[in-house]
C-alpha atoms as a PDB file:
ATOM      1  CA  UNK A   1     -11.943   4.547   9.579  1.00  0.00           C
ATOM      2  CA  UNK A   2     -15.187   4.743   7.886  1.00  0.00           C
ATOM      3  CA  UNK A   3     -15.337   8.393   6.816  1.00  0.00           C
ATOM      4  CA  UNK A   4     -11.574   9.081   5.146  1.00  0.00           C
ATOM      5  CA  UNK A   5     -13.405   9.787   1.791  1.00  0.00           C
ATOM      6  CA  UNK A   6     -15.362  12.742   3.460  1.00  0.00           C
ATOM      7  CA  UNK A   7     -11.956  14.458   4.402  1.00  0.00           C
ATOM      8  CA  UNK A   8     -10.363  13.855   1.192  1.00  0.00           C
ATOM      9  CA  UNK A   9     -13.422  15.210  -0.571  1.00  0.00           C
ATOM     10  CA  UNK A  10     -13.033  18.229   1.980  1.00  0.00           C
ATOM     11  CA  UNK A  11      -9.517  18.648   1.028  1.00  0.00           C
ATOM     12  CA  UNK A  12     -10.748  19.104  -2.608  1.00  0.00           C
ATOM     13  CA  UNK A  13     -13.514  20.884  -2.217  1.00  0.00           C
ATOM     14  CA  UNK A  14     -11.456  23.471  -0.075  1.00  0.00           C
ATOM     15  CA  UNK A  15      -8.173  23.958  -2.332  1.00  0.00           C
ATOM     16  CA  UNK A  16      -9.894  23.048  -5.607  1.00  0.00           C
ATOM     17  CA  UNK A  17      -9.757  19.353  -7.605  1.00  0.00           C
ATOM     18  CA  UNK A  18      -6.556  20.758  -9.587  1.00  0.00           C
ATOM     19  CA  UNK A  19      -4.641  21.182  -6.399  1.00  0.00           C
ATOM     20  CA  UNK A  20      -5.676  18.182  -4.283  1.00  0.00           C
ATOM     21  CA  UNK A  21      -4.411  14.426  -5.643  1.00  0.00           C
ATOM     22  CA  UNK A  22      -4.118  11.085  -4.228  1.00  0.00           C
ATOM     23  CA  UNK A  23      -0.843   9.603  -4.004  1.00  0.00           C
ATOM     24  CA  UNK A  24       0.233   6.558  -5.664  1.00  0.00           C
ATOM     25  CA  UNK A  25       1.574   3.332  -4.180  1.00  0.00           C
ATOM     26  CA  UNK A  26       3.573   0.429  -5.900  1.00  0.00           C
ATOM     27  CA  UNK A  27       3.172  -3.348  -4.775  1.00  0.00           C
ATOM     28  CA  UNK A  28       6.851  -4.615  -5.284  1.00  0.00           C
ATOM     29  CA  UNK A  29       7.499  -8.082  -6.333  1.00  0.00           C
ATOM     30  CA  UNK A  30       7.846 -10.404  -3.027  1.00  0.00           C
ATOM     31  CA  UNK A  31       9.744 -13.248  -2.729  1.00  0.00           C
ATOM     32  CA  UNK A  32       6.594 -15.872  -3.009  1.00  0.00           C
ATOM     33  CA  UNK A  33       5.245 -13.991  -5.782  1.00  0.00           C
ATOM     34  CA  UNK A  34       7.871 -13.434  -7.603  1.00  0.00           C
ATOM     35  CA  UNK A  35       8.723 -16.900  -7.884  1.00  0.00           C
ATOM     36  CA  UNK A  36       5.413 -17.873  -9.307  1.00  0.00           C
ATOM     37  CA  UNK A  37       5.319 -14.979 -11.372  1.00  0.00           C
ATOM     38  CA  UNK A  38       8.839 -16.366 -12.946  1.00  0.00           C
ATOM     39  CA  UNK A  39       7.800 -19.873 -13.052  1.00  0.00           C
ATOM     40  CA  UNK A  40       4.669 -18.596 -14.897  1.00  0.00           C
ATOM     41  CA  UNK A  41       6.842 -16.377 -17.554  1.00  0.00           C
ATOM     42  CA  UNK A  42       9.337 -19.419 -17.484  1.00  0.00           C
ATOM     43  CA  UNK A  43       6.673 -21.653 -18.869  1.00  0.00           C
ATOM     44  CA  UNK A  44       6.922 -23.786 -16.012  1.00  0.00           C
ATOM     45  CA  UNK A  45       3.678 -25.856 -15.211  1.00  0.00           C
ATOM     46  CA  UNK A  46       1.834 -24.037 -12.270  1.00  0.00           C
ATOM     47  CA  UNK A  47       1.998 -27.129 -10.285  1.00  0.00           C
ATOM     48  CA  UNK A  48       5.880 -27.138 -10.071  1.00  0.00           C
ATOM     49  CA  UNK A  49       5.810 -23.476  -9.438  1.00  0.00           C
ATOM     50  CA  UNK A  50       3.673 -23.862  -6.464  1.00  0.00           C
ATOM     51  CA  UNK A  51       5.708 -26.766  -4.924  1.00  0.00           C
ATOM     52  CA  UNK A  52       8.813 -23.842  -5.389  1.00  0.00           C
ATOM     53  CA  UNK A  53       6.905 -21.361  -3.920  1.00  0.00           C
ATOM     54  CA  UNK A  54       5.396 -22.873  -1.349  1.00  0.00           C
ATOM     55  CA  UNK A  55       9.195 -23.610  -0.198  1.00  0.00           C
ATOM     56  CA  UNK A  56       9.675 -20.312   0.566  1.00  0.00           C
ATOM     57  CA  UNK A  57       8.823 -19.215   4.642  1.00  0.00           C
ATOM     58  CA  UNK A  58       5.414 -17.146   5.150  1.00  0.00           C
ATOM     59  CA  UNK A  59       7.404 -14.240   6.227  1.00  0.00           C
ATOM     60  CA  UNK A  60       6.371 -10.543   5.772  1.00  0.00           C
ATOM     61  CA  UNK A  61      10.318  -9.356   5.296  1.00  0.00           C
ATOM     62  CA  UNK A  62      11.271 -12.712   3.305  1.00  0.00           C
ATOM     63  CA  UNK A  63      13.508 -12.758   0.693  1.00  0.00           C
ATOM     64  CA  UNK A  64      14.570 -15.347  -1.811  1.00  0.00           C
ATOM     65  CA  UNK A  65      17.972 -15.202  -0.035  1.00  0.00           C
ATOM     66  CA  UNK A  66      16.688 -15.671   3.076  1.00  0.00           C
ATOM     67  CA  UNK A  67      14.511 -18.019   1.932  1.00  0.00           C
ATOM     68  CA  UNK A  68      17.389 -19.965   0.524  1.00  0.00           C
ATOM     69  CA  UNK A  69      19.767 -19.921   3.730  1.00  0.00           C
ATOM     70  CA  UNK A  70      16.291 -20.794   5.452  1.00  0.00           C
ATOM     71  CA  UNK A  71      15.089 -24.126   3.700  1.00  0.00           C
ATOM     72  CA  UNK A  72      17.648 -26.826   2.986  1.00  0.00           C
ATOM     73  CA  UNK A  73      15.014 -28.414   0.254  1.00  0.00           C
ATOM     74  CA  UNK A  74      14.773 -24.733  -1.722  1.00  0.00           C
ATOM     75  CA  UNK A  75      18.744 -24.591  -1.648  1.00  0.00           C
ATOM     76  CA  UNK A  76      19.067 -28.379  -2.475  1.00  0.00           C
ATOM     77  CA  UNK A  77      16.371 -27.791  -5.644  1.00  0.00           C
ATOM     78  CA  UNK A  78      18.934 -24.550  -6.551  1.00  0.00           C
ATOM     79  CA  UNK A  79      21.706 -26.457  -6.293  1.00  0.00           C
ATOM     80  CA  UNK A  80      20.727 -29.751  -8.475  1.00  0.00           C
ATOM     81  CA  UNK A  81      17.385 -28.954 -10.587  1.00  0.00           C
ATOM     82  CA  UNK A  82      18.736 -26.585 -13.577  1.00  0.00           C
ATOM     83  CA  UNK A  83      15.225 -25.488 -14.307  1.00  0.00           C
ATOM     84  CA  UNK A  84      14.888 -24.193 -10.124  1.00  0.00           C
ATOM     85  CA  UNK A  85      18.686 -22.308 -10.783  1.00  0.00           C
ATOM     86  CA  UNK A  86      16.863 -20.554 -13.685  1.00  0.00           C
ATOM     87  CA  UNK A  87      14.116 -20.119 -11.984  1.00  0.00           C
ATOM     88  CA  UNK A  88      15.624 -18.680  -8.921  1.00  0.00           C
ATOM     89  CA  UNK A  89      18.182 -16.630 -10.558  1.00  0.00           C
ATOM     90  CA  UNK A  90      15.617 -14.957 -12.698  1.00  0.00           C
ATOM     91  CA  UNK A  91      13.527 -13.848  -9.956  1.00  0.00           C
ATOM     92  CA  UNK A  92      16.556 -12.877  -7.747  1.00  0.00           C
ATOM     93  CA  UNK A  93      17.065 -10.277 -10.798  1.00  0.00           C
ATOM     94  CA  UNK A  94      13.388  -8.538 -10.418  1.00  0.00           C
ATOM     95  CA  UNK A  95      12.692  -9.429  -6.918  1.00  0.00           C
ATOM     96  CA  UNK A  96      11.768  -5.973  -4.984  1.00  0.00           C
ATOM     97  CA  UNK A  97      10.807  -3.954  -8.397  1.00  0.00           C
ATOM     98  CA  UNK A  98       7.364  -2.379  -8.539  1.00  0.00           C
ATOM     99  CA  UNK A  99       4.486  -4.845  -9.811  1.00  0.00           C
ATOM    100  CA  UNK A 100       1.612  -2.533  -9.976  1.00  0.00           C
ATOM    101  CA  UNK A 101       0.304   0.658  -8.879  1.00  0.00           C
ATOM    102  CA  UNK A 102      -2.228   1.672  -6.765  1.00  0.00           C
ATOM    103  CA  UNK A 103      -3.952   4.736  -5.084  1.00  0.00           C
ATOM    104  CA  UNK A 104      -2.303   4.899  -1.614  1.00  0.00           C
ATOM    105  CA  UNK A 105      -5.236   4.676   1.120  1.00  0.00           C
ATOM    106  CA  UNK A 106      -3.801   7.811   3.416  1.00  0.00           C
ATOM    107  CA  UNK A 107      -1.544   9.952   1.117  1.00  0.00           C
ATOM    108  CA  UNK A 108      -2.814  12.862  -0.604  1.00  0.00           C
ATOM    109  CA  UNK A 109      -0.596  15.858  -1.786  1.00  0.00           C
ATOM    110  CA  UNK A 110      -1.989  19.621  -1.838  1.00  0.00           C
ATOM    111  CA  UNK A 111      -0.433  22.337  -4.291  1.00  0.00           C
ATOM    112  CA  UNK A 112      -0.232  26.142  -4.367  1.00  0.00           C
ATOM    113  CA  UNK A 113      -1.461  25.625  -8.770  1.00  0.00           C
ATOM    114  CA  UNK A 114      -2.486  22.869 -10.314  1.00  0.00           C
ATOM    115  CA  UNK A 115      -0.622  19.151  -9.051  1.00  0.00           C
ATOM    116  CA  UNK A 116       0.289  18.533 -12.577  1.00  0.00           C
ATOM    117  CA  UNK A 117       2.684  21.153 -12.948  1.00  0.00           C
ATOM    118  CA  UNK A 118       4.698  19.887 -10.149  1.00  0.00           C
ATOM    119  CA  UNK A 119       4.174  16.275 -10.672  1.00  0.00           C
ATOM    120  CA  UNK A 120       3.159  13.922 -12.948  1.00  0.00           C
ATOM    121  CA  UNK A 121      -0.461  12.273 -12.977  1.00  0.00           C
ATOM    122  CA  UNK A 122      -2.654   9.556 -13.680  1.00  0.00           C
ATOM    123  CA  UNK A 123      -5.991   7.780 -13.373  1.00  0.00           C
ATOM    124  CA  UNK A 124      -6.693   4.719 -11.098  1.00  0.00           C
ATOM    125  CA  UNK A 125     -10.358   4.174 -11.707  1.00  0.00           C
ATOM    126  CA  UNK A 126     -12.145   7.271 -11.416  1.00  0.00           C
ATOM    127  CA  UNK A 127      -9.096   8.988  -8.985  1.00  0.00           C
ATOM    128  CA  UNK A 128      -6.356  11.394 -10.157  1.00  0.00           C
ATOM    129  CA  UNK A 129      -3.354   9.913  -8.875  1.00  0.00           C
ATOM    130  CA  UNK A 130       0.443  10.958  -8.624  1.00  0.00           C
ATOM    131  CA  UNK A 131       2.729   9.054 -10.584  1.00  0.00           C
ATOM    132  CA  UNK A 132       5.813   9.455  -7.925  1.00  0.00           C
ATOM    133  CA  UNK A 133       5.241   7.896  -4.534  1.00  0.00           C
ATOM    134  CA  UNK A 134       5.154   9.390  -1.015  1.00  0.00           C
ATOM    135  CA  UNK A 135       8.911   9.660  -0.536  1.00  0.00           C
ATOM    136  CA  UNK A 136       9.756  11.211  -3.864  1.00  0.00           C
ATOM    137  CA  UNK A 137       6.387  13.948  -3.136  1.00  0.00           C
ATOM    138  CA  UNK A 138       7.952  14.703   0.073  1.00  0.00           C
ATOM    139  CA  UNK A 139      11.761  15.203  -1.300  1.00  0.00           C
ATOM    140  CA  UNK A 140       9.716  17.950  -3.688  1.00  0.00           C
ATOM    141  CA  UNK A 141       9.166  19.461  -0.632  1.00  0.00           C
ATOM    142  CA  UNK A 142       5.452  19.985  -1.657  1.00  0.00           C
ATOM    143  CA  UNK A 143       2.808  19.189   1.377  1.00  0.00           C
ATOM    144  CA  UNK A 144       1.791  15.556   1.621  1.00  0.00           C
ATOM    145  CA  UNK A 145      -0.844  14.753   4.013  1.00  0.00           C
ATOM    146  CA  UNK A 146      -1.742  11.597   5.044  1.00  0.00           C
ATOM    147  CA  UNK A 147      -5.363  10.835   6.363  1.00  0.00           C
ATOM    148  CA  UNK A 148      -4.865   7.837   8.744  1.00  0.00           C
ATOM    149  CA  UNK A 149      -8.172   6.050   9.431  1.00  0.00           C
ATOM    150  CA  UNK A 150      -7.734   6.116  13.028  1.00  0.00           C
ATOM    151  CA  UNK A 151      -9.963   3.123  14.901  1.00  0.00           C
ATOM    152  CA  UNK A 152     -10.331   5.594  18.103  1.00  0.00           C
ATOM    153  CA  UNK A 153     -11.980   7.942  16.605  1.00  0.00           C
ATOM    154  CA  UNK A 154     -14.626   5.952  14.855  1.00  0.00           C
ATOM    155  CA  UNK A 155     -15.461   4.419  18.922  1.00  0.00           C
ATOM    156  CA  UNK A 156     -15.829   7.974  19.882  1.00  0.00           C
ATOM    157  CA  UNK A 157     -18.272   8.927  16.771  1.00  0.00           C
ATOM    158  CA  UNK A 158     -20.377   5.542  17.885  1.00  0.00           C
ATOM    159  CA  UNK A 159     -19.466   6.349  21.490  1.00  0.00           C
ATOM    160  CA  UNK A 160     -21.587  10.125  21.107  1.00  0.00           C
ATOM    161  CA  UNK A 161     -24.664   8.293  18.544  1.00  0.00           C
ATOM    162  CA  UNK A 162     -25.334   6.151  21.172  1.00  0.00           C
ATOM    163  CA  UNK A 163     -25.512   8.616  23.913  1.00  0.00           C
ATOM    164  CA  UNK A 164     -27.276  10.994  21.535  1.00  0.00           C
ATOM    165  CA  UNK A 165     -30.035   7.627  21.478  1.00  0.00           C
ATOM    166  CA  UNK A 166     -30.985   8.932  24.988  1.00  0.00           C
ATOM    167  CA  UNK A 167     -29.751  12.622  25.290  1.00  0.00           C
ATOM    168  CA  UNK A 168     -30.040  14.291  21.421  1.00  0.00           C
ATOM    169  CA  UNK A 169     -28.249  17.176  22.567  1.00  0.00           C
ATOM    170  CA  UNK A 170     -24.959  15.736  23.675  1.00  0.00           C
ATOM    171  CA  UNK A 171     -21.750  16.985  22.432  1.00  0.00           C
ATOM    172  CA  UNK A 172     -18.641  15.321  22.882  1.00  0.00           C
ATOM    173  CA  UNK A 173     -17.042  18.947  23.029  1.00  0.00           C
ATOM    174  CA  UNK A 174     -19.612  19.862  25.608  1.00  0.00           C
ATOM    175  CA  UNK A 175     -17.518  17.639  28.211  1.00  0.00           C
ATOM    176  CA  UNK A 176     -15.390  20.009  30.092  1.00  0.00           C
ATOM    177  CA  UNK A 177     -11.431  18.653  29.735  1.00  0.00           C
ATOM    178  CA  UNK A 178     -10.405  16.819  32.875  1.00  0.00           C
ATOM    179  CA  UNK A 179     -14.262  15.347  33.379  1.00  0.00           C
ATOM    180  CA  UNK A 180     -13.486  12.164  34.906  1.00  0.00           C
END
């Protein structure tokens, strides 16, 4: 959990910082979002945009459909406020498409030559990004590895420092397999 920069510094140190990149992520427009985005780019005041919005169910797999079939008072607002039918209709049209980008905390791809003549790149802060996400890196068929933070293995790095607190010398790979 704590140490996933290390490895991907590893990874680039090993194969080179032309072969090793991060991958990028997009945040898609969800259906709460969306709406205030809309209501925002609508003009609407941010108060009447919130009441919509706050109509839809804190769900993570909502949509403004199911949001619809869901809440009588958001289909009743569709059905007789002609602002809310513009409002809805608008963000059923962009609801799902990508929002923003981001570096994706796991994914990194690793090339035979440089990543950019495979794929193209850009910057997110001071990281070297991919500009196609996970799926489309793996479709390329080129090697995508993702560095999970894994919780388990930060308890058994503070699991060994505090047995090395009373025995220095203690490996974790000095227990034989099968110790109970």
């Amino acid at each position: 959990e704590r140490r996933r920069t290390e490895v991907i510094q590893h990874m680039v140190d090993t194969y080179g910082k032309d072969s090793v990149a991060q991958i990028t992520t997009f945040g898609t427009m969800k259906a709460k979002g969306v709406v205030r985005d809309v209501g925002r780019a609508l003009g609407m005041s941010f108060a009447e945009t919130d009441r919509i919005a706050k109509l839809v169910p804190d769900d993570l797999k909502m949509t403004i459909n199911k949001a619809l079939e869901a809440e009588p008072d958001l289909q009743k607002l569709y059905d007789t406020d002609p602002q809310v039918t513009e409002l809805i209709d608008t963000a059923l049209k962009v609801e799902g498409m990508p929002r923003h980008a981001s570096t994706h905390a796991a994914g990194v791809v690793i090339t035979a030559q440089p990543v950019n003549t495979y794929v193209p790149l850009s910057r997110n802060d001071d990281t070297v990004v991919t500009q196609y996400t996970m799926t489309t890196i793996e479709e390329l068929g080129l090697l995508k590895m993702d560095f999970l933070g894994l919780r388990n293995l930060t308890v058994l790095d503070d699991a060994v420092k505090m047995v090395q607190a009373r025995q220095p010398d203690f490996k974790l790979a000095d227990i034989p397999e099968g110790d109970p």
